[in-house]
N, C-alpha and C. Protein backbone atom coordinates (compact mmCIF):
# COMPACT_ATOMS: atom_id res chain seq x y z
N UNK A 1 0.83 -1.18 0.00
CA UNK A 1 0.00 0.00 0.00
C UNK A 1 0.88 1.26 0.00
N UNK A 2 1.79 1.27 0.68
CA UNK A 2 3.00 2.23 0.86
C UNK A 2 3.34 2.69 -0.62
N UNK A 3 3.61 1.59 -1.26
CA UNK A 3 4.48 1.57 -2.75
C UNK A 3 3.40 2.29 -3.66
N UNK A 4 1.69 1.96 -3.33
CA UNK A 4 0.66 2.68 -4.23
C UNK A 4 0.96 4.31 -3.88
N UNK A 5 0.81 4.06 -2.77
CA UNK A 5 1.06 5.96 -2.22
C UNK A 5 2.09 6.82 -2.93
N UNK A 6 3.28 5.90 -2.97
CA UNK A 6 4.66 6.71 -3.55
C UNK A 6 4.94 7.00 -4.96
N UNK A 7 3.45 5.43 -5.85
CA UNK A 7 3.48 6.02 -7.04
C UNK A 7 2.50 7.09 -7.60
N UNK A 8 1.58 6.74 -6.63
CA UNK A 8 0.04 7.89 -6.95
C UNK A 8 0.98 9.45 -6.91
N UNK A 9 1.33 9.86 -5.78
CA UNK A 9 2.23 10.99 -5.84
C UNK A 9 3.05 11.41 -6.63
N UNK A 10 3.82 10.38 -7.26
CA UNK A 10 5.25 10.44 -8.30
C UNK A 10 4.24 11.21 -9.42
N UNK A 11 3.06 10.45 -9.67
CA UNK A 11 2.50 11.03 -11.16
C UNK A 11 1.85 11.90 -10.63
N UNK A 12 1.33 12.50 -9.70
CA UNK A 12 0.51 13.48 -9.71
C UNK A 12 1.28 14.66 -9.38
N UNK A 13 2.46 14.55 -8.88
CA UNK A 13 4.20 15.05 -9.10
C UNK A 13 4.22 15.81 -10.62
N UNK A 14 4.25 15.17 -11.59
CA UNK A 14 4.41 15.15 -12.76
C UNK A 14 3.28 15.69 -13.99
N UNK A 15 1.98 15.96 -13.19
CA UNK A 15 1.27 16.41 -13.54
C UNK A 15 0.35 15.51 -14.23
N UNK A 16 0.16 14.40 -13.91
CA UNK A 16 -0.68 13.74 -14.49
C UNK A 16 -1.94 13.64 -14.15
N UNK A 17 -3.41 13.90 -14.61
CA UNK A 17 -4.65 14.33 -13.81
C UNK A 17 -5.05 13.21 -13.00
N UNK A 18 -5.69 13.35 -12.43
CA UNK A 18 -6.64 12.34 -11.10
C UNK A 18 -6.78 11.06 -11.78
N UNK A 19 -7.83 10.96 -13.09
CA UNK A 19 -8.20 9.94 -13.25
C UNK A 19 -7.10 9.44 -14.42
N UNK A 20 -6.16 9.66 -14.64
CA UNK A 20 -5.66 9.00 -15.87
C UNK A 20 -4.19 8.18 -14.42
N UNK A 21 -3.87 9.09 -13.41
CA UNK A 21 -3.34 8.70 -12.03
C UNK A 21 -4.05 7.73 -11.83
N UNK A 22 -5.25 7.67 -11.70
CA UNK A 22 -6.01 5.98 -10.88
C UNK A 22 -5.93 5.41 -12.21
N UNK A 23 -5.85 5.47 -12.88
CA UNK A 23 -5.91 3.80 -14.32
C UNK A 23 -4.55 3.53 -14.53
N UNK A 24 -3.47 4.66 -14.45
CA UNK A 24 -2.45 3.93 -14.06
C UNK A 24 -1.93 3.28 -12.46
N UNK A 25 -1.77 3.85 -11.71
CA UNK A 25 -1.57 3.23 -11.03
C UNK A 25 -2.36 1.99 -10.25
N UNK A 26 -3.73 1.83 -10.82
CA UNK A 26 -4.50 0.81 -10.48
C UNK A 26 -4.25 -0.41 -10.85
N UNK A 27 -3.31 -0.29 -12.70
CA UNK A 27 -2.75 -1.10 -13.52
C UNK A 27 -1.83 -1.65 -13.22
N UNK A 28 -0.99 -1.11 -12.17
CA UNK A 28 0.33 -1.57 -12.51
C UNK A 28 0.47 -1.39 -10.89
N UNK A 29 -0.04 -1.14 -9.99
CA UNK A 29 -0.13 -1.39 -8.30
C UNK A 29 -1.06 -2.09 -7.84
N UNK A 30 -2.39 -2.14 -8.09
CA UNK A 30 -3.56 -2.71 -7.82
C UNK A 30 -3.00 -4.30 -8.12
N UNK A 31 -3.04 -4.75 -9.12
CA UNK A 31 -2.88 -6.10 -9.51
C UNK A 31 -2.05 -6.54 -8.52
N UNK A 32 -0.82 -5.93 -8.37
CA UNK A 32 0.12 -6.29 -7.10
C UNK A 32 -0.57 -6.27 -5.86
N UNK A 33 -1.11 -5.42 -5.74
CA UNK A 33 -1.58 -5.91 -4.34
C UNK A 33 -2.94 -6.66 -4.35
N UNK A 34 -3.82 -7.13 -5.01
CA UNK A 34 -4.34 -8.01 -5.03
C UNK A 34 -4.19 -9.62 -5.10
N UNK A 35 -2.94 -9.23 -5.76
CA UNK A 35 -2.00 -10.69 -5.74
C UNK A 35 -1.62 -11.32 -4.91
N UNK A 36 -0.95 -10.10 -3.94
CA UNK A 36 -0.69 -10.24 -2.77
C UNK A 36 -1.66 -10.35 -1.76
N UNK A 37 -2.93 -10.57 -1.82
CA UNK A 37 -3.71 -11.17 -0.77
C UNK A 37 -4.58 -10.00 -0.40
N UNK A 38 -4.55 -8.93 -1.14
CA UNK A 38 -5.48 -7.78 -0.63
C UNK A 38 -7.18 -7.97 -1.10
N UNK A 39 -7.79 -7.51 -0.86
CA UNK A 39 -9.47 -7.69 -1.44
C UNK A 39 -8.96 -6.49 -2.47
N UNK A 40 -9.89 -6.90 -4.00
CA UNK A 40 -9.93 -6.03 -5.01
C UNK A 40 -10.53 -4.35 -4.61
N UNK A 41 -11.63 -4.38 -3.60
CA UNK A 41 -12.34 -3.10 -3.48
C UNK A 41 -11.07 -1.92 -2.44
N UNK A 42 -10.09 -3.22 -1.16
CA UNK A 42 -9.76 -2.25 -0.77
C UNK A 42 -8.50 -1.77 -1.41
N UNK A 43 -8.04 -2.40 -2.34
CA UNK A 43 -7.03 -2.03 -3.26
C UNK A 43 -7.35 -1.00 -3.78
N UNK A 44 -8.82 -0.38 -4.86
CA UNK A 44 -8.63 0.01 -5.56
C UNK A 44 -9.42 1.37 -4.61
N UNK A 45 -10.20 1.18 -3.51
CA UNK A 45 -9.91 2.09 -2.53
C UNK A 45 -9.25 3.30 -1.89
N UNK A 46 -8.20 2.18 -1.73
CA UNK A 46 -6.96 2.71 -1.11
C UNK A 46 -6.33 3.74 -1.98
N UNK A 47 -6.19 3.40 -3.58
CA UNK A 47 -5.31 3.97 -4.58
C UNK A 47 -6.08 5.03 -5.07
N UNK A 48 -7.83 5.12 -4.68
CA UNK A 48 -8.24 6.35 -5.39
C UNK A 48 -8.22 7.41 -4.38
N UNK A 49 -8.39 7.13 -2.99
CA UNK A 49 -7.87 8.06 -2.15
C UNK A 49 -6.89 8.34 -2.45
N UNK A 50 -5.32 7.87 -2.62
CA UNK A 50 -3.90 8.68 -2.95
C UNK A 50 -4.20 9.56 -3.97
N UNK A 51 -4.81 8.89 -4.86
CA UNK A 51 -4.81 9.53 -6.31
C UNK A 51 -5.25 10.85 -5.79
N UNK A 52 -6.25 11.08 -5.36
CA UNK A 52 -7.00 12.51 -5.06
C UNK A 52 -6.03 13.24 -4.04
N UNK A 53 -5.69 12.68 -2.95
CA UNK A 53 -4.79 13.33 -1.67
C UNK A 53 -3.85 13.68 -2.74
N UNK A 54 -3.18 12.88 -4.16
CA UNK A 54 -1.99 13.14 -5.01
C UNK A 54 -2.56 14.79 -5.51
N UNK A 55 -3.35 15.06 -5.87
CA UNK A 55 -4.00 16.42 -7.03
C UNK A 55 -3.75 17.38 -5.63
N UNK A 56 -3.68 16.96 -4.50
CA UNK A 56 -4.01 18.46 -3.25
C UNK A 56 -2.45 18.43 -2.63
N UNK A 57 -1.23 18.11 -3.11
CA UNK A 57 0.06 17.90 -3.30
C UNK A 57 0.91 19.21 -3.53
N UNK A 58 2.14 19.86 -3.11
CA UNK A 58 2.47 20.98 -3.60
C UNK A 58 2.53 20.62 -4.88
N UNK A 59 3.39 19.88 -5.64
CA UNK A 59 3.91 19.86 -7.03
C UNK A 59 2.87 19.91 -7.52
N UNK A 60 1.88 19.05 -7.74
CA UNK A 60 0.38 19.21 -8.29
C UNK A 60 -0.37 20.25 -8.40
N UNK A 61 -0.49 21.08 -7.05
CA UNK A 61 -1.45 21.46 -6.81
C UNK A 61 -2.31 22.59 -7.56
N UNK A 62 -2.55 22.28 -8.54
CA UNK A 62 -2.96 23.50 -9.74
C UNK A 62 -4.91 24.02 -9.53
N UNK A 63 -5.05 22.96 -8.51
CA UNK A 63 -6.48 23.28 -8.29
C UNK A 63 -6.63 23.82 -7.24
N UNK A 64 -5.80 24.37 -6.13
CA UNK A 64 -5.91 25.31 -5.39
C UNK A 64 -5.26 26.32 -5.60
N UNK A 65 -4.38 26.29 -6.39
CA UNK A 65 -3.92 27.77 -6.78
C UNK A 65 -4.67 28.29 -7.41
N UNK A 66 -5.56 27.82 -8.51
CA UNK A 66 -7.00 28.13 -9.55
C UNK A 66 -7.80 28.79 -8.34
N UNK A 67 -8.29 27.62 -7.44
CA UNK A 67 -8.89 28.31 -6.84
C UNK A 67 -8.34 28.95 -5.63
N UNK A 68 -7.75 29.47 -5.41
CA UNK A 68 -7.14 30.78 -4.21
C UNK A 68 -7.23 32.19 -5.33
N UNK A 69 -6.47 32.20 -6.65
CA UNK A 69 -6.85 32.92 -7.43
C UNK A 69 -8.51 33.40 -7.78
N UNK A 70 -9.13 32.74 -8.00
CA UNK A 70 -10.29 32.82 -7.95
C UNK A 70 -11.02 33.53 -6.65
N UNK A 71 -10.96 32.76 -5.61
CA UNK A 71 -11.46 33.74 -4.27
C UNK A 71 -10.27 34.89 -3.78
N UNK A 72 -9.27 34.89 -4.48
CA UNK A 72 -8.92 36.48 -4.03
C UNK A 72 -7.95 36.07 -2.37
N UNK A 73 -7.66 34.73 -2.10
CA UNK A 73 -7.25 34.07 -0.90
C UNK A 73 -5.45 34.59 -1.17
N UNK A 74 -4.97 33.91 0.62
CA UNK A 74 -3.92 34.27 0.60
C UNK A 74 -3.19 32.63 -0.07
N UNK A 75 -2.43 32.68 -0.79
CA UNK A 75 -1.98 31.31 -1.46
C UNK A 75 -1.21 30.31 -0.61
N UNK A 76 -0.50 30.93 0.65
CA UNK A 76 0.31 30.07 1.06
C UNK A 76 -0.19 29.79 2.38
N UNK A 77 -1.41 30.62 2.51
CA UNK A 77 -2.61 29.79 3.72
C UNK A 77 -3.49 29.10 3.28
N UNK A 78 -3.77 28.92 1.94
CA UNK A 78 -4.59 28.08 1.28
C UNK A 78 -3.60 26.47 0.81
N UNK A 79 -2.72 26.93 0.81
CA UNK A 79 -1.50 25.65 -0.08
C UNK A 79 -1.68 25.09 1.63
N UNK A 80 -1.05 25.34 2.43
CA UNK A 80 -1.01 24.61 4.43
C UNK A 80 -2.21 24.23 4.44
N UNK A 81 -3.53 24.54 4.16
CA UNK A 81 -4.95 23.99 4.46
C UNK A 81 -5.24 22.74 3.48
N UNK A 82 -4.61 22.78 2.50
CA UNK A 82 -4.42 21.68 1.43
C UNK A 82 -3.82 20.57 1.62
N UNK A 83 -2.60 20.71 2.30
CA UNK A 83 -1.28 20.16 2.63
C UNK A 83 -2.17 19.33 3.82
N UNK A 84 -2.77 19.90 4.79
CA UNK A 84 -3.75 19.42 6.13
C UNK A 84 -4.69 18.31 5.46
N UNK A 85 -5.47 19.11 4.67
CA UNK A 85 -6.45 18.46 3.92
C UNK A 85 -5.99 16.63 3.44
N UNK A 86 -4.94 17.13 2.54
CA UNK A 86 -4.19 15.68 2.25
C UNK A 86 -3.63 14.65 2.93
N UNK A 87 -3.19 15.09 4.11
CA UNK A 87 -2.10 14.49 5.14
C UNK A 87 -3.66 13.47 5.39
N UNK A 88 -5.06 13.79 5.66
CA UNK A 88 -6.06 13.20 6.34
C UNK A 88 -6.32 11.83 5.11
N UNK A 89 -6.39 12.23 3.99
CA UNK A 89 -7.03 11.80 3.11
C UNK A 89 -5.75 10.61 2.57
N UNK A 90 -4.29 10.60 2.74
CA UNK A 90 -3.56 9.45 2.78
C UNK A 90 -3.51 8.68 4.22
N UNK A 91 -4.27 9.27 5.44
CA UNK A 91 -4.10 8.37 6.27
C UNK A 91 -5.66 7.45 6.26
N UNK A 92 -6.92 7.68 5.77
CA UNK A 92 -7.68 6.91 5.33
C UNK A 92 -7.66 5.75 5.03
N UNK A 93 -6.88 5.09 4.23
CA UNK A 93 -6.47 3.94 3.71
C UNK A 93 -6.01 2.58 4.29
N UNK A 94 -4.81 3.86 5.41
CA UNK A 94 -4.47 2.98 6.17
C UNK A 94 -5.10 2.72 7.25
N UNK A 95 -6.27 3.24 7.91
CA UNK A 95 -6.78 3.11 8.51
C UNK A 95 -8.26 1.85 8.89
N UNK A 96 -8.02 1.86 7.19
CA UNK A 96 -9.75 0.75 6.82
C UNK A 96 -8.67 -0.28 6.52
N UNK A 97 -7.74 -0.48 6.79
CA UNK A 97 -7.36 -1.91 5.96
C UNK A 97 -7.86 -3.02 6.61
N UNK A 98 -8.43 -3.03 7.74
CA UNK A 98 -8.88 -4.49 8.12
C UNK A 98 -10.69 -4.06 8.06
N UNK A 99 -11.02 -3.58 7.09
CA UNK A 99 -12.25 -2.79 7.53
C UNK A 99 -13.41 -3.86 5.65
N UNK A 100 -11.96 -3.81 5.18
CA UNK A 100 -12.46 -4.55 3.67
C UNK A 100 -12.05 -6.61 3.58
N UNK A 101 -11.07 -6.61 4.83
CA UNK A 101 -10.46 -8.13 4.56
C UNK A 101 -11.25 -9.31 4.86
């Protein structure tokens, strides 16, 4: 699950959008961890939460700067509320893992 986290980030790092982030990394992490003994739902679970916590990311983060621009906000109290926001939304995952087995 660790290894989904580090790749969901890498691409959403790189700018790759939300959902093209979950079909890859669902492809090519999911299968692994289903292999490995995980249930299919909390696999693919787990990886669409990163995927999204991935888009609210500094390197990513093009949808709160859109919107801080937009409301006229201060950017680097909006980027820390993001940063908060995310920290919650990758610990999710790990939290249900015996919640799907």
């Amino acid at each position: 699950m660790f290894f989904a986290m580090c790749v969901s980030v890498f691409l959403g790092a790189v700018r790759l959008p939300a959902l093209a982030n979950f079909i890859v990394t669902s492809q090519t992490v999911g299968t692994a961890m289903i292999s490995l003994g995980s249930s299919s739902l909390a696999a693919y679970i787990s990886i669409f939460c990163f995927c999204v916590g991935a888009e609210l990311m500094l390197p990513a983060s093009r949808l709160v700067r859109i919107g801080t621009r937009i409301a006229g906000g201060n950017p680097m109290q909006t980027e820390v509320m993001a940063l908060r926001l995310a920290a919650v939304i990758f610990i999710i995952p790990y939290m249900s893992i015996g919640l799907f087995q």
